[in-house]
PDB file of N, CA and C in Angstrom:
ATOM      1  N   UNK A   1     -39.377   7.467 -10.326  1.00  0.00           N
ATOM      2  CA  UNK A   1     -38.084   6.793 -10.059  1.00  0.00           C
ATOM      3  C   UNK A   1     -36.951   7.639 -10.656  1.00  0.00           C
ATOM      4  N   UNK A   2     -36.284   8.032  -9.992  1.00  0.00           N
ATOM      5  CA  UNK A   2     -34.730   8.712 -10.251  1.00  0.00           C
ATOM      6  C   UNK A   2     -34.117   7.899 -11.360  1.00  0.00           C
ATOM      7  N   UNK A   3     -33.624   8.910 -12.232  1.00  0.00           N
ATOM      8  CA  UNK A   3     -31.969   7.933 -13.294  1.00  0.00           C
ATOM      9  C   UNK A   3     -31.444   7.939 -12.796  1.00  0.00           C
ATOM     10  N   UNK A   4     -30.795   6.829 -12.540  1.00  0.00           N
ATOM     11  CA  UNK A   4     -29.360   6.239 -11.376  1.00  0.00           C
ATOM     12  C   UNK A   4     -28.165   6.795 -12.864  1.00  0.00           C
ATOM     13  N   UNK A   5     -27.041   6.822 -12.617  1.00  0.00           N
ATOM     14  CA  UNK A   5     -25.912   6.679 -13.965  1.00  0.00           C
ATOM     15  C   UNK A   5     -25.501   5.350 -13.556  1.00  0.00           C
ATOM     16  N   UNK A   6     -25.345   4.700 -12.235  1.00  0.00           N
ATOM     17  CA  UNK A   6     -24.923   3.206 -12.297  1.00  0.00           C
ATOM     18  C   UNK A   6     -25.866   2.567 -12.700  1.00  0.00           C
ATOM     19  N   UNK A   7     -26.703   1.563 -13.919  1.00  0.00           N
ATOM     20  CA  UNK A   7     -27.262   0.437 -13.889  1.00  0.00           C
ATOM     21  C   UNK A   7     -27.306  -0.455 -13.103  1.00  0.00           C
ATOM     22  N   UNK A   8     -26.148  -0.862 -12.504  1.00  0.00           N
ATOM     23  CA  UNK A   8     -26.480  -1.495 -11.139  1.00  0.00           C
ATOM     24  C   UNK A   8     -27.726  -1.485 -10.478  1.00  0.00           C
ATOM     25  N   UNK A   9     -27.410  -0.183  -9.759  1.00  0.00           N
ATOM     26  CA  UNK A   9     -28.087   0.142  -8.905  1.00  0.00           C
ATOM     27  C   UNK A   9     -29.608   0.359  -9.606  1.00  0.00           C
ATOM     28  N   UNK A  10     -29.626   1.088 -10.760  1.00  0.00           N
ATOM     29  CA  UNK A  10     -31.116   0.399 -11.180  1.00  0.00           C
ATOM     30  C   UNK A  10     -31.651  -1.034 -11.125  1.00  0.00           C
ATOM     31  N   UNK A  11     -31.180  -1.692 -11.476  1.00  0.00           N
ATOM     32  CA  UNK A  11     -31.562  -3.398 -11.407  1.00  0.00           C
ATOM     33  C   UNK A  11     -31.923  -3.675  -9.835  1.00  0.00           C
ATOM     34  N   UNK A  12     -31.106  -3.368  -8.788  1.00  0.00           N
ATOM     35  CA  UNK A  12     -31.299  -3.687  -7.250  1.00  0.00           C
ATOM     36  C   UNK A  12     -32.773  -3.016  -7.273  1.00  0.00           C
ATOM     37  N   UNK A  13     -33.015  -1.374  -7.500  1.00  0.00           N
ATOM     38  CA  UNK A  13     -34.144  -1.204  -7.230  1.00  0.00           C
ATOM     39  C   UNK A  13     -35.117  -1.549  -7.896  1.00  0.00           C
ATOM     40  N   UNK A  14     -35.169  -2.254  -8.986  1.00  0.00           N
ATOM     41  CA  UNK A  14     -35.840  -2.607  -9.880  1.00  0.00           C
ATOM     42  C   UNK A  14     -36.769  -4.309  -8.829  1.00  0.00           C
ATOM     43  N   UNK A  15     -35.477  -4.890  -8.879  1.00  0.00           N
ATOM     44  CA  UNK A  15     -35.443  -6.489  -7.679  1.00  0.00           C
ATOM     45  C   UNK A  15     -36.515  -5.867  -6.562  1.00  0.00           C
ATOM     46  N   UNK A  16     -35.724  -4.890  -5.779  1.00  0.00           N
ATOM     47  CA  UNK A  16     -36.794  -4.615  -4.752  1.00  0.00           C
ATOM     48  C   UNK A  16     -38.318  -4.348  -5.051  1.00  0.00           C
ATOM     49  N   UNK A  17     -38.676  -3.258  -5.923  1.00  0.00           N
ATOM     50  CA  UNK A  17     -39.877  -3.757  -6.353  1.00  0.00           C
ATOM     51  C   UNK A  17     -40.322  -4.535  -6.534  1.00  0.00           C
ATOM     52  N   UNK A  18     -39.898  -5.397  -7.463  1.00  0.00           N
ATOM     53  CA  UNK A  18     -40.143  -6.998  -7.415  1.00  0.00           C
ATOM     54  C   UNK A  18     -40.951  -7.743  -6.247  1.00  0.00           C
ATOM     55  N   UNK A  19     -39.666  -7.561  -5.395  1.00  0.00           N
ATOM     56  CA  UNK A  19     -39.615  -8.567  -4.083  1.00  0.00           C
ATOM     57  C   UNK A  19     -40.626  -7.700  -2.985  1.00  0.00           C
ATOM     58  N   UNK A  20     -41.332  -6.417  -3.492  1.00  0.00           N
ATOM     59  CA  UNK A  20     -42.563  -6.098  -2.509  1.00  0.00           C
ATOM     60  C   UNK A  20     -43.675  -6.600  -2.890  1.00  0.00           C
TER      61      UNK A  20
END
């Protein structure tokens, strides 16, 4: 998994994992 610099956008891909 890539370092994002937005956290944001870590958390969304974080959710998507999740939600597979």
């Amino acid at each position: 998994i890539e370092r994002s610099v937005n956290p944001n956008v870590d958390l969304v891909i974080l959710k998507a994992y999740f939600f597979l």
